[in-house]
C-alpha atoms as a PDB file:
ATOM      1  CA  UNK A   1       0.000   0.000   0.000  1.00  0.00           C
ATOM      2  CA  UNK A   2       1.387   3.475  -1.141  1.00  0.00           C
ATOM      3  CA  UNK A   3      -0.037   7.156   0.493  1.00  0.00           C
ATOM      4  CA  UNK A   4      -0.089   9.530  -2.417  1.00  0.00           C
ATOM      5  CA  UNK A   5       1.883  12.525  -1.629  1.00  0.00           C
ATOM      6  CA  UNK A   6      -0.875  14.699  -3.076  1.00  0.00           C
ATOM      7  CA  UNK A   7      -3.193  13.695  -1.232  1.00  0.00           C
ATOM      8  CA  UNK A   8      -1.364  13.125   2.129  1.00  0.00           C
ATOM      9  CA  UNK A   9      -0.546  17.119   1.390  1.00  0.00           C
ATOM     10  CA  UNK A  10      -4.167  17.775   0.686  1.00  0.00           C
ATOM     11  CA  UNK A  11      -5.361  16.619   4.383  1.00  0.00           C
ATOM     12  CA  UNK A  12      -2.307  18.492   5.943  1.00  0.00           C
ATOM     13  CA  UNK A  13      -3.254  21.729   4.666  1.00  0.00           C
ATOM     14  CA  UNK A  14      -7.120  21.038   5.246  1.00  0.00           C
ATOM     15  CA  UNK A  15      -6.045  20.439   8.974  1.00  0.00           C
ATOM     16  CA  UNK A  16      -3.826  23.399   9.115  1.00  0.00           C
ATOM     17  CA  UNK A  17      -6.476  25.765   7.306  1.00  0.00           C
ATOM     18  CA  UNK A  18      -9.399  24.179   9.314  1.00  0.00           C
ATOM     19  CA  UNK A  19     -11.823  23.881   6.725  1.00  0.00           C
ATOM     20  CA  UNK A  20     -12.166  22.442   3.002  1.00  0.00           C
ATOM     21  CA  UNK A  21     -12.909  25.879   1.398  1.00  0.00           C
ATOM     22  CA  UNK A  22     -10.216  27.316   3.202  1.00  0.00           C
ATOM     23  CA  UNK A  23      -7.773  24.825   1.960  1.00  0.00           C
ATOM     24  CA  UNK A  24      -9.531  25.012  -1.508  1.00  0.00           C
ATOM     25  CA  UNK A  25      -8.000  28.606  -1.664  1.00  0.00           C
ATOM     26  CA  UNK A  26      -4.792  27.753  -0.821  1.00  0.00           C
ATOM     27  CA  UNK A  27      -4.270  24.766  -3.032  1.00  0.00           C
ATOM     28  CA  UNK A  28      -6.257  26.470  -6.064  1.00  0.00           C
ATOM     29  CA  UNK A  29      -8.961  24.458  -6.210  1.00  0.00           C
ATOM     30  CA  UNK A  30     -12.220  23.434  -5.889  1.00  0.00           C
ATOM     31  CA  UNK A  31     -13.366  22.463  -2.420  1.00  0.00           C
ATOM     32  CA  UNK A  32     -15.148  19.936  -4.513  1.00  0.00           C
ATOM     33  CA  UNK A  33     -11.290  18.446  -5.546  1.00  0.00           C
ATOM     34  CA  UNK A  34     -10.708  18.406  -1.970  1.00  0.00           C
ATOM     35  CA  UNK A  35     -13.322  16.945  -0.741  1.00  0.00           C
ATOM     36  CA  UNK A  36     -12.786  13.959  -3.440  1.00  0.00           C
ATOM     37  CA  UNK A  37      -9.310  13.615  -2.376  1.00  0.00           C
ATOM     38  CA  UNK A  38      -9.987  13.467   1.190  1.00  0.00           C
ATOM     39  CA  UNK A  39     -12.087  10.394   0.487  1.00  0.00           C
ATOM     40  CA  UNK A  40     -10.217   8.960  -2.214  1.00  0.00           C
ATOM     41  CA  UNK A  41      -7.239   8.956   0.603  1.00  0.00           C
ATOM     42  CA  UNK A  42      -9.372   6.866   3.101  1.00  0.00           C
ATOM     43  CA  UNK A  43     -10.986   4.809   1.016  1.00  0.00           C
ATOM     44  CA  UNK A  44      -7.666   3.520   0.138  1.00  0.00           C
ATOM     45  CA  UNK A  45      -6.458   3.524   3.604  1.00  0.00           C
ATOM     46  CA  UNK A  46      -9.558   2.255   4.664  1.00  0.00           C
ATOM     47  CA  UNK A  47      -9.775   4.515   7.638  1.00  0.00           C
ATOM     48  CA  UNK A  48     -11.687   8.057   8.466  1.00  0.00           C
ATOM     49  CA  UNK A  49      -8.918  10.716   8.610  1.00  0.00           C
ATOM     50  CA  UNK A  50     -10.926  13.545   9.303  1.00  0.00           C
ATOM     51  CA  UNK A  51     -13.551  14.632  11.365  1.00  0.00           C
ATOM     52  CA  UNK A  52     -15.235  17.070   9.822  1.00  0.00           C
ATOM     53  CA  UNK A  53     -16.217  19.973  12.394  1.00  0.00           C
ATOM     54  CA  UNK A  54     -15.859  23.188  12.339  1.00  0.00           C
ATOM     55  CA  UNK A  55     -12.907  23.464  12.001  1.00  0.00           C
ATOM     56  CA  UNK A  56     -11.728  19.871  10.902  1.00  0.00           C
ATOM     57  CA  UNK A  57      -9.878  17.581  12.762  1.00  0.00           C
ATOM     58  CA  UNK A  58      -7.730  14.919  12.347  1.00  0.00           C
ATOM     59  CA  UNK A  59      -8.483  11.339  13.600  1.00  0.00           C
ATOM     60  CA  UNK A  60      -5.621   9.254  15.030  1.00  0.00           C
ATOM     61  CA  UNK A  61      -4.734   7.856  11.732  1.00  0.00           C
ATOM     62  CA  UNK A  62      -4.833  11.084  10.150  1.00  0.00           C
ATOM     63  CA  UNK A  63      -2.643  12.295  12.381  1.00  0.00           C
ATOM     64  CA  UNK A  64       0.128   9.538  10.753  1.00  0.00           C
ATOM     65  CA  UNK A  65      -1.016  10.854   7.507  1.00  0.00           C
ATOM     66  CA  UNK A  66      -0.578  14.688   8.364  1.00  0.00           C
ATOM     67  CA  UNK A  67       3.156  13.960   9.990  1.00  0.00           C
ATOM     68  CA  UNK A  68       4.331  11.887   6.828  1.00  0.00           C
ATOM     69  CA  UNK A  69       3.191  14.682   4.994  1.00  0.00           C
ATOM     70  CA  UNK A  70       5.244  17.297   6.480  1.00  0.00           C
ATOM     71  CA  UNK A  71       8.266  14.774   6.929  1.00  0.00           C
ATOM     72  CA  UNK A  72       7.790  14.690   3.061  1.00  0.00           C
ATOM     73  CA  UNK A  73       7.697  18.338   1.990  1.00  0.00           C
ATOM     74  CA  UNK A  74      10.465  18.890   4.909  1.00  0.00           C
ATOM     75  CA  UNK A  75      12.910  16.395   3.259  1.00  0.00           C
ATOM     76  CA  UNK A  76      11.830  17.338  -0.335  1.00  0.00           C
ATOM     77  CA  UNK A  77      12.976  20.647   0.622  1.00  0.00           C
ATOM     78  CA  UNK A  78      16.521  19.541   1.994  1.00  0.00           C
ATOM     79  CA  UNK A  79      16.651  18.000  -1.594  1.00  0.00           C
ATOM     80  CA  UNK A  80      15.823  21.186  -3.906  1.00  0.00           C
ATOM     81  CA  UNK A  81      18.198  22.921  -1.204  1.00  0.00           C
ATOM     82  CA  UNK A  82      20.819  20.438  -2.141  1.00  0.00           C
ATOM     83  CA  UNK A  83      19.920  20.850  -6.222  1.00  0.00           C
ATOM     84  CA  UNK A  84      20.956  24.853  -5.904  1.00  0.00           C
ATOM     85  CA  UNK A  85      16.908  25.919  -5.984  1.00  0.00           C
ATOM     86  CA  UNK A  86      17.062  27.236  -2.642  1.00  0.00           C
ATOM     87  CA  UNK A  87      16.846  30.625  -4.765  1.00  0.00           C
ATOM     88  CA  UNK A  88      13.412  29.650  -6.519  1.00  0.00           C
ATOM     89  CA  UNK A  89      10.575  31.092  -4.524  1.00  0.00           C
ATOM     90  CA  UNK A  90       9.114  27.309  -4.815  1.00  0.00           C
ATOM     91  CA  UNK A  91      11.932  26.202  -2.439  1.00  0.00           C
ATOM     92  CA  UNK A  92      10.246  28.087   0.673  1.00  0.00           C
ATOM     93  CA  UNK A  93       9.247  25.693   2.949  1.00  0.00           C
ATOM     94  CA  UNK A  94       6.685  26.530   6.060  1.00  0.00           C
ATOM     95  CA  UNK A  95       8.070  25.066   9.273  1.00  0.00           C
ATOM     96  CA  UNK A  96       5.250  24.455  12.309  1.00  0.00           C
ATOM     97  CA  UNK A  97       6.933  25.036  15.625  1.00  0.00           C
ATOM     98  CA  UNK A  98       5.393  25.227  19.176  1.00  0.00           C
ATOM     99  CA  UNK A  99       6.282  27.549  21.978  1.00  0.00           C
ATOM    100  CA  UNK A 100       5.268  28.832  25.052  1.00  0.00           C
ATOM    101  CA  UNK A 101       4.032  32.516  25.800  1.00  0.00           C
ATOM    102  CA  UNK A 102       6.692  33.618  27.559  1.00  0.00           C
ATOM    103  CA  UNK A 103       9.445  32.183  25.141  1.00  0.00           C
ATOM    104  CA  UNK A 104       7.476  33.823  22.032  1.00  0.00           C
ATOM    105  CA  UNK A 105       7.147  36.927  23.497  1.00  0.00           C
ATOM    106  CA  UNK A 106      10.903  37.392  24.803  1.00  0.00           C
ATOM    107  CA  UNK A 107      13.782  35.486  23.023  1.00  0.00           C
ATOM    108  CA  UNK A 108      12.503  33.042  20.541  1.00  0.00           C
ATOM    109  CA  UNK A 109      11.987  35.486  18.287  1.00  0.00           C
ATOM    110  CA  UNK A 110      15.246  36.649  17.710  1.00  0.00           C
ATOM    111  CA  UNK A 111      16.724  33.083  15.994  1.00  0.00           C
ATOM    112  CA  UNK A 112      14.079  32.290  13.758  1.00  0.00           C
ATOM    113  CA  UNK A 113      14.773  35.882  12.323  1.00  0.00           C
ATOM    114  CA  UNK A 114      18.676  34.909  11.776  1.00  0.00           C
ATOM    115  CA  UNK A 115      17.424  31.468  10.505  1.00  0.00           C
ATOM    116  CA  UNK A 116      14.624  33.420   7.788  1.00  0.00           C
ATOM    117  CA  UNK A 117      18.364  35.336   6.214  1.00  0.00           C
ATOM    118  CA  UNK A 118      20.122  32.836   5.635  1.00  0.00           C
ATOM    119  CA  UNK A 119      17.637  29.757   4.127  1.00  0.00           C
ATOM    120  CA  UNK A 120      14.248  29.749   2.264  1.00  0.00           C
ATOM    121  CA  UNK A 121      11.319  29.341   5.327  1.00  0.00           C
ATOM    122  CA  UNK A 122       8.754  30.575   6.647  1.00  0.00           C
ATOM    123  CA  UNK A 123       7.583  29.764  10.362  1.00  0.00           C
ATOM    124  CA  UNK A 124       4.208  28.783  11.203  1.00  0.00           C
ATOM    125  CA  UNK A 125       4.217  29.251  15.045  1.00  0.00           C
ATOM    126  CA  UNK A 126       2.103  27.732  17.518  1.00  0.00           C
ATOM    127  CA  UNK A 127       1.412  29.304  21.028  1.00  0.00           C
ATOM    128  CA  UNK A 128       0.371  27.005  23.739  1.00  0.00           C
ATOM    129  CA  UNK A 129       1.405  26.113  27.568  1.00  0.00           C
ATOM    130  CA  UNK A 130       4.632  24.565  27.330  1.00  0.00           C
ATOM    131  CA  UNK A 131       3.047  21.466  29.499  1.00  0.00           C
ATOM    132  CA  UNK A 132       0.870  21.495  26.414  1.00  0.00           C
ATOM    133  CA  UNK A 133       2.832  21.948  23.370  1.00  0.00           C
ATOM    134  CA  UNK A 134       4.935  18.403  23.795  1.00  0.00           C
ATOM    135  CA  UNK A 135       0.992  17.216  22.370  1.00  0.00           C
ATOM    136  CA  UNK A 136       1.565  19.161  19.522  1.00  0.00           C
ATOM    137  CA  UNK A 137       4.451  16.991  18.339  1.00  0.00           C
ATOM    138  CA  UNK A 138       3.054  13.960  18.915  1.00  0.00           C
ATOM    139  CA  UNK A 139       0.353  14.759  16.607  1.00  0.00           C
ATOM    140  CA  UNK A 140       2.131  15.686  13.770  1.00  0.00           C
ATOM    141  CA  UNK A 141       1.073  19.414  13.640  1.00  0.00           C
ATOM    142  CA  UNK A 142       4.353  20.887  14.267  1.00  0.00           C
ATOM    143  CA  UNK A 143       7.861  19.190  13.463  1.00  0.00           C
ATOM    144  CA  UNK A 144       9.730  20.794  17.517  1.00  0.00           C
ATOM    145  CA  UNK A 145       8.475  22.516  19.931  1.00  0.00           C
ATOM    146  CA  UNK A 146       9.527  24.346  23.160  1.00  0.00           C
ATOM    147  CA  UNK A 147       7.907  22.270  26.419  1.00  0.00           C
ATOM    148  CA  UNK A 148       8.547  21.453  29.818  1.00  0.00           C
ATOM    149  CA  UNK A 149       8.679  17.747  29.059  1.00  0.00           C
ATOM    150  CA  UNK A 150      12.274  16.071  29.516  1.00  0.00           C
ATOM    151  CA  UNK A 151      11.230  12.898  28.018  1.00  0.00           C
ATOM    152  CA  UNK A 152      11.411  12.939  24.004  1.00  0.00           C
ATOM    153  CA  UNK A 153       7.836  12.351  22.722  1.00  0.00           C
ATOM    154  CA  UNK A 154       7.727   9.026  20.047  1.00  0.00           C
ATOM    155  CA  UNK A 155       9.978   9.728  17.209  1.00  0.00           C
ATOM    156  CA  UNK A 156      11.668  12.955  18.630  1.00  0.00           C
ATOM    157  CA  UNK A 157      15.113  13.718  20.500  1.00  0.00           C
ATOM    158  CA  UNK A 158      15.030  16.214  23.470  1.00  0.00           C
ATOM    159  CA  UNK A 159      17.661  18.856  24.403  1.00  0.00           C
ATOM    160  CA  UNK A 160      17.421  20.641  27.734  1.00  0.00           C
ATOM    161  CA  UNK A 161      17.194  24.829  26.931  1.00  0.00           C
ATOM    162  CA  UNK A 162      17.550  26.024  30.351  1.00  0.00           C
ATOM    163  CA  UNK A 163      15.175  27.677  32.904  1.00  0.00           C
ATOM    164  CA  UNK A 164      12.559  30.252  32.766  1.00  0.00           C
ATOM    165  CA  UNK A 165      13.010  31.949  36.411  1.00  0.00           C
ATOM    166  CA  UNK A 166       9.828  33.757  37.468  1.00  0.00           C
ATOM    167  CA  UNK A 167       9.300  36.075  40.262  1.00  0.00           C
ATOM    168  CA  UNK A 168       6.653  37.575  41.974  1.00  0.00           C
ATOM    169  CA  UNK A 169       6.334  41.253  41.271  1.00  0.00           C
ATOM    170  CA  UNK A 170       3.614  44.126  41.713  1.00  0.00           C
ATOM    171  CA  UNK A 171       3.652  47.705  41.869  1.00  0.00           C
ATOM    172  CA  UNK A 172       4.679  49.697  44.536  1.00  0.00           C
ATOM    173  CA  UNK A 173       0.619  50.832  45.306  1.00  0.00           C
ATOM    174  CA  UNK A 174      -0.277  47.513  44.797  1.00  0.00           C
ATOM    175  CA  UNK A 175       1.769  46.701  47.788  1.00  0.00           C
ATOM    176  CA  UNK A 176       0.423  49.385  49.615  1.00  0.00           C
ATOM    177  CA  UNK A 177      -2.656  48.989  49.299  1.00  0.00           C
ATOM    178  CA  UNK A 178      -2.929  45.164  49.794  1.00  0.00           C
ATOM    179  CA  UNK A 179       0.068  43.314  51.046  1.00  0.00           C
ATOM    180  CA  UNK A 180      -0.084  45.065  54.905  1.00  0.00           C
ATOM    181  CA  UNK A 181      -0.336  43.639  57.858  1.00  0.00           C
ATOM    182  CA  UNK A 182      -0.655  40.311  57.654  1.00  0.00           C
ATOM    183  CA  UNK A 183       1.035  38.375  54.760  1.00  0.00           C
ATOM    184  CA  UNK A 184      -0.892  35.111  54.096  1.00  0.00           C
ATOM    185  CA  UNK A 185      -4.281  37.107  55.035  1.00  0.00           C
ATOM    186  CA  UNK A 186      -3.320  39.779  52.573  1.00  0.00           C
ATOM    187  CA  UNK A 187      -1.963  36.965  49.795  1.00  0.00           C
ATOM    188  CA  UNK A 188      -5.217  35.216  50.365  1.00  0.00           C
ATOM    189  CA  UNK A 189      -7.274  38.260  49.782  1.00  0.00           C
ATOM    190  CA  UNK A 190      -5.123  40.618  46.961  1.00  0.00           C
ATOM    191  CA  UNK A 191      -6.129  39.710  43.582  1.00  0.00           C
ATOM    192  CA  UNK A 192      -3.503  38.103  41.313  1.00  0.00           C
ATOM    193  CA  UNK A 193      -3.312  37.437  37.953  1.00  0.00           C
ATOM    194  CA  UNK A 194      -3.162  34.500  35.507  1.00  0.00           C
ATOM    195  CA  UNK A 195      -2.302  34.380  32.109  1.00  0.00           C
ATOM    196  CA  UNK A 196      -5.410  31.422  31.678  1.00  0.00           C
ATOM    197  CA  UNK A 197      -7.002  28.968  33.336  1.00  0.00           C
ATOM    198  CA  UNK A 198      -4.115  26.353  33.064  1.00  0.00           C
ATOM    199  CA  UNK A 199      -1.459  28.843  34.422  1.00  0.00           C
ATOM    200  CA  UNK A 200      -0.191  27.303  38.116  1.00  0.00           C
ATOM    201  CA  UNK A 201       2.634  29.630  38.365  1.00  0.00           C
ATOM    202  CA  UNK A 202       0.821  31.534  40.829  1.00  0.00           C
ATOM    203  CA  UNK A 203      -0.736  28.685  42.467  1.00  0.00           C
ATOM    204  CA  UNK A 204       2.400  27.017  43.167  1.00  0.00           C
ATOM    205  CA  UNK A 205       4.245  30.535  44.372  1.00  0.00           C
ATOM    206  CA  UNK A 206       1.488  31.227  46.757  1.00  0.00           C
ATOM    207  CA  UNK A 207       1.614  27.445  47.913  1.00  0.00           C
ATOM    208  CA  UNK A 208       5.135  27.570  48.710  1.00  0.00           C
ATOM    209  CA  UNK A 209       3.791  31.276  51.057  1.00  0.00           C
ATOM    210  CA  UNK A 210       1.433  28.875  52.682  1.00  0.00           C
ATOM    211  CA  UNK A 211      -1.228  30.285  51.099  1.00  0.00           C
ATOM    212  CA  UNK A 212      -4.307  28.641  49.699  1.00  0.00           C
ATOM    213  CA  UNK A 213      -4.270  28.901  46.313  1.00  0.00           C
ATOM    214  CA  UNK A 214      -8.099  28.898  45.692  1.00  0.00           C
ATOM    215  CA  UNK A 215      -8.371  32.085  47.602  1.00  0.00           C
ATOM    216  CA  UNK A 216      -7.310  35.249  45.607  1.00  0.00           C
ATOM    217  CA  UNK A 217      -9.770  36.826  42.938  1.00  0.00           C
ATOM    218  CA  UNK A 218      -7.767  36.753  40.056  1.00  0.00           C
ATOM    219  CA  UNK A 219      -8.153  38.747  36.622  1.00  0.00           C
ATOM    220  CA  UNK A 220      -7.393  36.238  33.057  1.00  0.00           C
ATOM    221  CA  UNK A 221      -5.278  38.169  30.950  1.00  0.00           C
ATOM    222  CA  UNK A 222      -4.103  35.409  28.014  1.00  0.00           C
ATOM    223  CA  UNK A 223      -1.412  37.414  26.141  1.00  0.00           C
ATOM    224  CA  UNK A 224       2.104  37.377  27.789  1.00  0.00           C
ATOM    225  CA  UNK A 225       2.869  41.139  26.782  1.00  0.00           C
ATOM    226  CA  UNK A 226      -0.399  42.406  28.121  1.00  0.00           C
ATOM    227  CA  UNK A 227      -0.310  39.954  30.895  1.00  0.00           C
ATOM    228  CA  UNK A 228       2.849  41.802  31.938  1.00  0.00           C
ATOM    229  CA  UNK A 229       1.354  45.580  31.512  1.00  0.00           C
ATOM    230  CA  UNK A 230      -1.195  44.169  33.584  1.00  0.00           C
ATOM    231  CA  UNK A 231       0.793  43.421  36.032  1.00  0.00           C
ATOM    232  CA  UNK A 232       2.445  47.045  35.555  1.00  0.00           C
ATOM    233  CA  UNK A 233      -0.895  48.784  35.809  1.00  0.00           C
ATOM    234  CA  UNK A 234      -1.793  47.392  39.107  1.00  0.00           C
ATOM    235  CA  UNK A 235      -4.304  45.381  38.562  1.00  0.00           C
ATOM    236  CA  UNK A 236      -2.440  42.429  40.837  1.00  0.00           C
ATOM    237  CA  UNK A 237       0.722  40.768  41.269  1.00  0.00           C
ATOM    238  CA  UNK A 238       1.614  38.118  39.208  1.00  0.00           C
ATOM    239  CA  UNK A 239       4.802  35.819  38.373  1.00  0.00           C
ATOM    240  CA  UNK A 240       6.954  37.762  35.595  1.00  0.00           C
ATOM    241  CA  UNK A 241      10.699  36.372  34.092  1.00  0.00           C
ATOM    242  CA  UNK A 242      13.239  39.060  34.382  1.00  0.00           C
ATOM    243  CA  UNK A 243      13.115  39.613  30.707  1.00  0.00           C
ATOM    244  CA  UNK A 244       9.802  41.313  31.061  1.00  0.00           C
ATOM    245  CA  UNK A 245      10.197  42.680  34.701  1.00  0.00           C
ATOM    246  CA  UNK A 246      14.002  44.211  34.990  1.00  0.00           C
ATOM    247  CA  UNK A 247      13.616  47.564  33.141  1.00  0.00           C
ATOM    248  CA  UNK A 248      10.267  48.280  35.427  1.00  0.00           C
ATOM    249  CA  UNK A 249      12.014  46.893  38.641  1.00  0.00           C
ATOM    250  CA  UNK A 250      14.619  48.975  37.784  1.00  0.00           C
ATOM    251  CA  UNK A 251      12.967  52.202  37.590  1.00  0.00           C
ATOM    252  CA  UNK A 252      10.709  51.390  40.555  1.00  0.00           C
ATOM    253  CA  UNK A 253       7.863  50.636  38.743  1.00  0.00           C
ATOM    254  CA  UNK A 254       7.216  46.985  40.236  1.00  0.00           C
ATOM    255  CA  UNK A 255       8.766  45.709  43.336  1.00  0.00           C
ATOM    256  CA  UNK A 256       9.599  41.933  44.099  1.00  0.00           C
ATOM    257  CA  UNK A 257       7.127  40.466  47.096  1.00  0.00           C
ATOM    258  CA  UNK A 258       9.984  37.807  47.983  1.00  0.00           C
ATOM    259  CA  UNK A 259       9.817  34.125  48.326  1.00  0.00           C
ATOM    260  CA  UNK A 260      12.029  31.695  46.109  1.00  0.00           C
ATOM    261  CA  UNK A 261      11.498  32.299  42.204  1.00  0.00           C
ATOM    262  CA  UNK A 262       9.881  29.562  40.356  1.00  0.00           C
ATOM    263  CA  UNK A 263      12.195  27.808  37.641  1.00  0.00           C
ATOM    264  CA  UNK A 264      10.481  26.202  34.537  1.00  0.00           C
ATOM    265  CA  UNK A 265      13.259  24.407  32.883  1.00  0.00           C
ATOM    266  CA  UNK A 266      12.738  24.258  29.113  1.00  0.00           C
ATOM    267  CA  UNK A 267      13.228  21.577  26.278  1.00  0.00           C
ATOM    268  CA  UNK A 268      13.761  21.956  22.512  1.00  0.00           C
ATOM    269  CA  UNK A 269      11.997  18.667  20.859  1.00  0.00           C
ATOM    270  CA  UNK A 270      11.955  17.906  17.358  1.00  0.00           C
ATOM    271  CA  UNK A 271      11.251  15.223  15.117  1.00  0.00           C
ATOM    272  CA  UNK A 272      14.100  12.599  15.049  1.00  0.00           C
ATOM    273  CA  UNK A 273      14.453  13.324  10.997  1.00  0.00           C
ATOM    274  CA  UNK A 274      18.138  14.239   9.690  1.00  0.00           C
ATOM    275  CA  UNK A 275      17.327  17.653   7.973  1.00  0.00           C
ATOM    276  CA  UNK A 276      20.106  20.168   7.615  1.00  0.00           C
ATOM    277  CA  UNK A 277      17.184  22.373   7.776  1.00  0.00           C
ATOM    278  CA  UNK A 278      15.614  21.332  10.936  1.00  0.00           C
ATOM    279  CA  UNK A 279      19.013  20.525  12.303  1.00  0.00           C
ATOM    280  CA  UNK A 280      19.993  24.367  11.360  1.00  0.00           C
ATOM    281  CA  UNK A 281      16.439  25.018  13.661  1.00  0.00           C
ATOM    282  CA  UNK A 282      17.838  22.980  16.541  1.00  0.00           C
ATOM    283  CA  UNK A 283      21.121  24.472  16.774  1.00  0.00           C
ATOM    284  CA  UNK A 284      19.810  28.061  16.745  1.00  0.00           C
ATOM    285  CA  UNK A 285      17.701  27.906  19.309  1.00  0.00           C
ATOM    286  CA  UNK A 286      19.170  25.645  21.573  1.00  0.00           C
ATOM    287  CA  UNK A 287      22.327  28.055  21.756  1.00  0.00           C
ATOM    288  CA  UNK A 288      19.846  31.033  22.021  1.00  0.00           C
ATOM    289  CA  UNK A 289      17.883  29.329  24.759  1.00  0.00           C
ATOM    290  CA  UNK A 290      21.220  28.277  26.707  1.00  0.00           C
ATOM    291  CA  UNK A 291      22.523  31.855  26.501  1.00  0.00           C
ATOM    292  CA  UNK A 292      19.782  33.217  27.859  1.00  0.00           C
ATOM    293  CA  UNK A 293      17.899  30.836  30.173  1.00  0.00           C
ATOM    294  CA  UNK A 294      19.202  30.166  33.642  1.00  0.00           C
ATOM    295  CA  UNK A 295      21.625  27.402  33.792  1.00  0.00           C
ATOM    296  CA  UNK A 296      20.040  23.868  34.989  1.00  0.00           C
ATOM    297  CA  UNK A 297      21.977  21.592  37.168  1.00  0.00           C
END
């Protein structure tokens, strides 16, 4: 049995575009041609890849479909790299990564731009909790991923990055007004806030203050840049890495509130594929991470 590589690229782009029309566009054609593709693929599989919601998902299977797809195009790539079309515009290639907030909004950045000047991609970046975005990989939808997971997912290596340090930080009138008197009573009543409903970084901080961590009100603000003004505004205290805290600590702005800094330690996973391109990926930012991340161990 053979997976056409047509049609294995058909149902990758469906997933990543979320619906048949949508990936119609893209692929300039019908959603009609789509649509017969998709089930010319599983009839000859003999299995349902895709569930077809709004938007689509893939079903286990076509998650194996959707990986060997972008294996394919990853590795075709290296090839036409290798053939001196790396100049051709149809030699850009569209790498899915996943990273955390934090990391996105800080230093990840900064190596993918180096990468983009000196080979032919494009990044398609996915945000998610990094004790979320290991699922991600084992999926298929992105080829590495930034996550607090150690141990490599099926089919991926792992290299440690280094630690996110977090502190707990609020404005000086923040303080003022609600950390007197009596610390755990005033923890237990100042309102805090989280980046989403997943985020235990302040759970865990005011844990460790023997505080009860169900107790604060607590504003949702799910965008690590505006989570941080947030936290500059005084509308609570929250857990901010230096990279987004020093210049305000600095000038005064926010005050540490003490207690031992939480350390995430990061991991770079990607798919255990020899690509010079994804390899180029790795090395980037794994030396970015370590130079900036707090040392582990």
């Amino acid at each position: 049995m053979r997976i056409p590589f047509e049609l294995a690229e058909t149902l990758a782009v469906v997933v990543d575009e979320g619906t048949l029309d949508a990936a119609a566009r893209r692929l300039h054609v019908t959603p009609s041609a789509v649509s017969q593709r998709i089930k010319a693929l599983e009839e000859q599989l003999g299995r349902l890849l895709l569930v077809r919601s709004k938007p689509v998902r893939p079903t286990e299977a076509g998650m194996s479909v959707v990986r060997l797809a972008r294996q394919t195009a990853l590795l075709e790539h290296d090839a036409l790299t290798e053939l001196g079309a790396d100049d051709d515009a149809t030699a850009i290639t569209s790498v899915p990564l996943a990273v955390n907030a934090d990391s996105l909004a800080t230093w990840f950045l900064e190596p993918l731009a180096r990468l983009a000047q000196r080979h032919p991609v494009v990044f398609d970046l996915h945000r998610d909790d990094q004790d979320f975005t290991a699922g991600l990989l084992e999926s298929g939808t992105v080829m590495g991923a930034v996550t607090s997971r150690a141990a490599p997912v099926a089919g991926c290596r792992s290299s440690v990055l280094g630690a996110m340090r977090y502190e707990a930080v609020a404005t000086p009138a923040f303080v003022e007004r609600w950390l007197g008197g009596d610390r755990g009573a005033a923890l237990a009543a100042a309102p805090l806030v989280d980046f989403d409903r997943r985020d235990d970084l302040q759970n865990e901080w005011l844990a460790r203050q023997g505080v009860e961590p169900g107790l604060p009100p607590r504003h949702y603000v799910p965008a690590s840049n505006d989570f941080a003004a947030a936290v500059r505004l005084g509308l609570g205290w929250a857990m901010l890495p230096r990279f987004q805290s020093q210049d305000a600590l600095e000038r005064g702005e926010l005050v540490l509130l003490g207690g031992a800094p939480v350390d995430v330690v990061l991991h770079w996973q990607q798919w255990n594929l020899r690509s010079p391109l994804l390899d180029a990926i790795a090395d980037a930012i794994v030396a970015e991470g370590r130079r900036v991340l707090a040392a582990v161990g």
